[in-house]
Structure formats: structure tokens, C-alpha cells
Protein backbone atom coordinates (compact mmCIF):
# COMPACT_ATOMS: atom_id res chain seq x y z
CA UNK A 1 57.19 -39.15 -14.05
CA UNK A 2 56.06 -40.48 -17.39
CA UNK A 3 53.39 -38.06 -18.43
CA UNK A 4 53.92 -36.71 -22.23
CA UNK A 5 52.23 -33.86 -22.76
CA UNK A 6 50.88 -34.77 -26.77
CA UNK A 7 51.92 -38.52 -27.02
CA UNK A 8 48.49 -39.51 -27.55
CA UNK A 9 45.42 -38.65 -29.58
CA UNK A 10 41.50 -39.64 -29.66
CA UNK A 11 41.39 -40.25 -32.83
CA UNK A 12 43.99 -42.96 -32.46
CA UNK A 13 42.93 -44.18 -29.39
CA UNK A 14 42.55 -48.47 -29.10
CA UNK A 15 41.16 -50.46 -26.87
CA UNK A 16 43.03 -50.94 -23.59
CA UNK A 17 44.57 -47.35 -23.86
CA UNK A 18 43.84 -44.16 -21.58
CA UNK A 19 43.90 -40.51 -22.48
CA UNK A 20 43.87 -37.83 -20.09
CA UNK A 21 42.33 -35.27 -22.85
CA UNK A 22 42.10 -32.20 -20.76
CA UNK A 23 41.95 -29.93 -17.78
CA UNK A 24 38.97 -27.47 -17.50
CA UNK A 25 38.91 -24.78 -14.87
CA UNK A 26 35.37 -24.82 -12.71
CA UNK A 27 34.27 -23.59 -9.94
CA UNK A 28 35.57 -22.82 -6.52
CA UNK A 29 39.23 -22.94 -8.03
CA UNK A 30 39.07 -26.10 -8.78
CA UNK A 31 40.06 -27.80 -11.99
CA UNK A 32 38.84 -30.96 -13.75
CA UNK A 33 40.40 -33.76 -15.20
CA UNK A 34 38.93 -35.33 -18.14
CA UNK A 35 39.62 -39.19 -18.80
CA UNK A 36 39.09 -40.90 -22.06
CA UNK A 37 39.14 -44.87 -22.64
CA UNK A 38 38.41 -47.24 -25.22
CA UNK A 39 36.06 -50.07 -23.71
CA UNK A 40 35.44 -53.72 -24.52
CA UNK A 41 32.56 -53.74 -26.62
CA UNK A 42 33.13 -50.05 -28.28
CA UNK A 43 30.85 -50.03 -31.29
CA UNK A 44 33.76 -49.25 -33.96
CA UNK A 45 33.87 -46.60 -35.77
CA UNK A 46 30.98 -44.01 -34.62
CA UNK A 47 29.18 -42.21 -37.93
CA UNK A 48 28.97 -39.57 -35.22
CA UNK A 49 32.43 -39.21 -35.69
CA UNK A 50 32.46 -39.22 -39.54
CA UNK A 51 29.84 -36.75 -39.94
CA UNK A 52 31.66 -34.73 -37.50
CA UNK A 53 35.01 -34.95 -37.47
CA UNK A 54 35.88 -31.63 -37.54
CA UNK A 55 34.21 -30.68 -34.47
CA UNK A 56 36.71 -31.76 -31.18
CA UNK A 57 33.78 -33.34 -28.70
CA UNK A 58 33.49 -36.54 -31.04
CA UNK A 59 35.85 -39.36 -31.04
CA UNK A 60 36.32 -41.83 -33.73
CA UNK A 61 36.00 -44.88 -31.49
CA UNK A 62 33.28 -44.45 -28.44
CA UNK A 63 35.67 -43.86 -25.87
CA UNK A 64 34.11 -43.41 -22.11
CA UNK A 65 34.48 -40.73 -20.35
CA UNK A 66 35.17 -39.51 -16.61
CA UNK A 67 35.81 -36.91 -15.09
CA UNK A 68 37.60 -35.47 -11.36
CA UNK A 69 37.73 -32.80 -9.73
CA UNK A 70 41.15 -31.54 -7.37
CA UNK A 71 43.12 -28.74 -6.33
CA UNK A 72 45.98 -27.05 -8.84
CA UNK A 73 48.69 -27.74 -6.50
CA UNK A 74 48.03 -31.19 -5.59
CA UNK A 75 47.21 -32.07 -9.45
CA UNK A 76 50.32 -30.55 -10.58
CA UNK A 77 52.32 -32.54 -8.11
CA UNK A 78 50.50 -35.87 -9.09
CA UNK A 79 50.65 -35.69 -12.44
CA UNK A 80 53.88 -33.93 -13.47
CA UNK A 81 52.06 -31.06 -15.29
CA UNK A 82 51.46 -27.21 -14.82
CA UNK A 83 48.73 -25.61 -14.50
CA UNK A 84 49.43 -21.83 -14.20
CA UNK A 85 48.23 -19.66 -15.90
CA UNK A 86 50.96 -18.95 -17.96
CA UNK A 87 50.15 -22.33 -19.99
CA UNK A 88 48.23 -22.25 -23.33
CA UNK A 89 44.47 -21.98 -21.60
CA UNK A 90 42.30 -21.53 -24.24
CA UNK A 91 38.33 -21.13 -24.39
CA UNK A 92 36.01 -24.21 -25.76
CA UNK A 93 32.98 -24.50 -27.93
CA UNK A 94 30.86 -24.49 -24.39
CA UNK A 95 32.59 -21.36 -23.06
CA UNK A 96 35.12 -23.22 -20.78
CA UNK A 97 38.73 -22.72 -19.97
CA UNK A 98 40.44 -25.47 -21.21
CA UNK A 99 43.88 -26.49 -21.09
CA UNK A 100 44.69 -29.46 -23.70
CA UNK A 101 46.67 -32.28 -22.89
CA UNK A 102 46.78 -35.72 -24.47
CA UNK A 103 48.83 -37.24 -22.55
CA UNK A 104 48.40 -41.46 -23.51
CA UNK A 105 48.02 -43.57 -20.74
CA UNK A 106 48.64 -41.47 -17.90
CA UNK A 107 49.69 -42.05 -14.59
CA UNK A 108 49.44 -40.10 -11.23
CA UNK A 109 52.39 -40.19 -8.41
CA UNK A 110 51.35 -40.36 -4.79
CA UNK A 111 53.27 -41.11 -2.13
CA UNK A 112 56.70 -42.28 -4.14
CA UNK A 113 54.05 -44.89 -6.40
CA UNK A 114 52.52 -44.25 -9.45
CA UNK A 115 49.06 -45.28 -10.33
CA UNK A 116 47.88 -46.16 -13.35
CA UNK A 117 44.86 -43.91 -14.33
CA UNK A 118 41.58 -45.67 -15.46
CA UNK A 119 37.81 -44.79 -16.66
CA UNK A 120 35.25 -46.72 -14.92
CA UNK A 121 31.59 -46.99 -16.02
CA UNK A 122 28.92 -48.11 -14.01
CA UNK A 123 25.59 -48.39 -15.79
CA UNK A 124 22.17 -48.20 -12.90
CA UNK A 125 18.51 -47.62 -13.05
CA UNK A 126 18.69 -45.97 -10.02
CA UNK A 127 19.55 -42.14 -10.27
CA UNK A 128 21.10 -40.19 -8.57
CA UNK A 129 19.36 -36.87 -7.09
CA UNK A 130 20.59 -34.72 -9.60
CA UNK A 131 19.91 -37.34 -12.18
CA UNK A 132 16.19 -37.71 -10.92
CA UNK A 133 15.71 -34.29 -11.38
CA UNK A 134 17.48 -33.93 -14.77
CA UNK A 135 16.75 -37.07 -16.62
CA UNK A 136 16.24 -35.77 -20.35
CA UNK A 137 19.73 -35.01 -20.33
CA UNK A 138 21.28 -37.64 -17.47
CA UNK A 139 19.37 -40.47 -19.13
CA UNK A 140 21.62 -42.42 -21.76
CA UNK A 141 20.48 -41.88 -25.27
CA UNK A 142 21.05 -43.01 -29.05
CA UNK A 143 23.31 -39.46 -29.79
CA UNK A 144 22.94 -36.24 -27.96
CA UNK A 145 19.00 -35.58 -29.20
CA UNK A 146 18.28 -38.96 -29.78
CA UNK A 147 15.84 -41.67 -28.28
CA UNK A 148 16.22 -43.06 -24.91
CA UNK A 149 17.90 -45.93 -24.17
CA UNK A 150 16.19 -48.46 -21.65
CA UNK A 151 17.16 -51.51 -19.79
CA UNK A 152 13.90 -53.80 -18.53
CA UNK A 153 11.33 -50.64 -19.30
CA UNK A 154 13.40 -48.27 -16.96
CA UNK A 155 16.18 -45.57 -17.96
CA UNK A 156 19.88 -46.15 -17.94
CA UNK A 157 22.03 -43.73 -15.92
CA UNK A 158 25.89 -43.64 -16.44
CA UNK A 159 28.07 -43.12 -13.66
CA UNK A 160 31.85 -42.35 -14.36
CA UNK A 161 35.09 -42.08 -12.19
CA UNK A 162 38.33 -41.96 -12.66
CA UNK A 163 40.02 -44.99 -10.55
CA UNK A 164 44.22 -46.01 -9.66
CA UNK A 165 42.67 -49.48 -10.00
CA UNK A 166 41.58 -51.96 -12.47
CA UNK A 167 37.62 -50.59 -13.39
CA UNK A 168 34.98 -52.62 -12.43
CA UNK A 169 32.86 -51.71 -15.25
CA UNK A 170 28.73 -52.39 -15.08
CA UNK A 171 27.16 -52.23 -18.76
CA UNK A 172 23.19 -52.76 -18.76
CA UNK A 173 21.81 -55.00 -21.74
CA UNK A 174 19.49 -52.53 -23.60
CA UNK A 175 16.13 -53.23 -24.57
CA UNK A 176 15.14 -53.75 -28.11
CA UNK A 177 12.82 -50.32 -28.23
CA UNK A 178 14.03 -47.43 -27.49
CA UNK A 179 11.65 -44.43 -26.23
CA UNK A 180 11.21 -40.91 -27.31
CA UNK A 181 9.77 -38.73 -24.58
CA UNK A 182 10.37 -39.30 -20.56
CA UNK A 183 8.08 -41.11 -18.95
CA UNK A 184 7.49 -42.16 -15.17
CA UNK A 185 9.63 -44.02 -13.52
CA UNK A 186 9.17 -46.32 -11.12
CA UNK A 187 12.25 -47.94 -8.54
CA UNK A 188 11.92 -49.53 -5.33
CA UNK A 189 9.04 -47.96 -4.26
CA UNK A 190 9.91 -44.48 -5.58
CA UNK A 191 8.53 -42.51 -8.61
CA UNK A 192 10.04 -39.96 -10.63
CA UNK A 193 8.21 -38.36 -13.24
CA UNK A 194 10.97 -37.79 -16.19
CA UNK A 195 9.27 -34.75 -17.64
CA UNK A 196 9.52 -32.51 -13.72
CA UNK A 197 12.06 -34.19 -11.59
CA UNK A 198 9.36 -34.33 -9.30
CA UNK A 199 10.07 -37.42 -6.65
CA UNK A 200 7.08 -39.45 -5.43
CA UNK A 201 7.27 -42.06 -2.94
């Protein structure tokens, strides 16, 4: 197993490298995995990150996000680490039980093979049900309160996994303007006004 617990950092993360930040307890006993990675086309170095360095949920360099689910037992045996309780869990910013990792460019062992773990985005202007119904905070934005990014008049949605394969990664070209406030939307025959949820068709 070549998991190091600490070998890696977000603040020195490049492009081409992985960082399995995290584990976060949720529901159901299960426990998430959070994935960073560095992506062709990161933006540099984020002001966001400047202006708020000291704060942990900012990275210096963009880096993607993704996140999985699993079961204690079968994550510990994947991914060399433990989970118990008697590790340093400690409580974040958002009232979670977190347990942090680092661990640079991780791997997970199944079946005698180890996989390479990777981030994959996939940018859409289709949501999802949940994101149809929350789309002033699913909807991809300049910064966490800032105007919404569109792509051909129509919201961007992000959807992230965490992959054992090469990411096939699906990046939208923006449009020039962005826009403030939610607005309808309209896809294949199907409305969604942005401001309810509410699903017309």
C-alpha cells in the first residue's frame, strides 16, 4: 500500500497531482471521501485564496473537487487507512466530523490491484433533480455569493466523481455575461423556474 498519511498538501498541489484531503462522517454510517485535483486550465493562483488563506476550504490553485461515499470497513481495507474512532476526528467550520488526511496521489487496492484515484468533472445544462430544485446554490458561480455563470443563456451544473480511470473531463465554454438572480430555465422541453425548483413541462 502506498498511501502516506501527510505527504501532500493543497497549497502545494500542481497540476497532474491528486489529494485525498479528507474523510467526513455522514449519514447512515457512512463516511465520505473527499478528492482534490489540479485541472488543465486551473486559473493560477485564486485571490480567493490570498484573501483567505487562513481559512482551510480555499486552495491556492482551483483544484476540483469530488466526493464518495462507502462503508468504514471496506474503505479502510482499500485504502490502507483507519478509520476508528480512536483516530484524531475533529469537528469543521460546517459542524462536520472530519478526519484529515493528505495523502498525495492516492491509490485504492481491490482485488490484489491498485487503482489510481482521480477527480472527474463533467460540466451539463441539464440538472439533476436535486439540482433543479436547488439551483442558487447547485448552479456554478463567480465565488460562493457571486454571479452566475452561463453557457449559451442556460446554467452550468458540475457533476463530480471520483474514478480508478483516466477522467473524462467535460468543461462548458462560459458566456461573456454573467447573471445575477435565477431565472427560468428552459431544456428539452422542460422548465425550471430557478427562484422555486418548481418543474414545468
Amino acid at each position: 500500500m502506498t498511501n502516506q498519511l501527510n505527504s501532500g498538501s493543497l497549497s502545494t498541489l500542481k497540476l497532474g497531482e491528486v489529494l485525498l484531503t479528507r474523510f467526513r462522517k455522514v449519514s447512515n454510517g457512512f463516511i465520505s471521501v473527499e478528492l482534490a485535483e489540479v485541472k488543465e486550465g486551473s486559473r493560477g493562483l485564486s485571490a480567493a485564496y490570498v484573501f483567505n488563506k487562513s481559512d482551510n476550504r480555499f486552495s491556492r490553485n482551483s483544484a476540483r473537487r469530488a466526493w464518495q461515499n462507502g462503508q468504514l470497513t471496506d474503505l479502510e481495507e482499500a485504502l490502507g487507512v483507519k478509520l476508528d474512532d480512536n483516530q484524531n476526528w475533529t469537528i469543521d467550520d460546517n459542524g462536520y466530523e472530519v478526519l484529515e488526511v493528505n495523502i498525495l496521489n492516492p491509490v485504492a487496492v481491490f482485488e490484489g490491484k491498485e487503482f489510481p484515484m482521480r477527480v472527474q468533472i463533467q460540466e451539463t445544462t441539464t440538472p439533476n433533480e436535486w439540482q433543479s430544485q436547488n439551483v442558487s446554490t447547485a448552479a456554478k458561480r463567480k465565488g460562493a455569493d457571486g454571479d452566475y455563470i452561463m453557457h449559451k443563456g442556460n446554467y452550468i451544473f458540475t457533476n463530480a466523481e471520483v474514478k480508478f480511470s483516466a477522467p473524462e473531463d467535460v468543461f462548458l465554454e462560459a458566456d461573456v455575461e454573467a447573471v445575477s438572480t435565477p431565472q427560468m430555465v428552459v431544456e428539452e422541453n422542460v422548465a425550471v423556474d430557478t427562484s422555486t425548483g418548481e418543474i414545468f413541462s
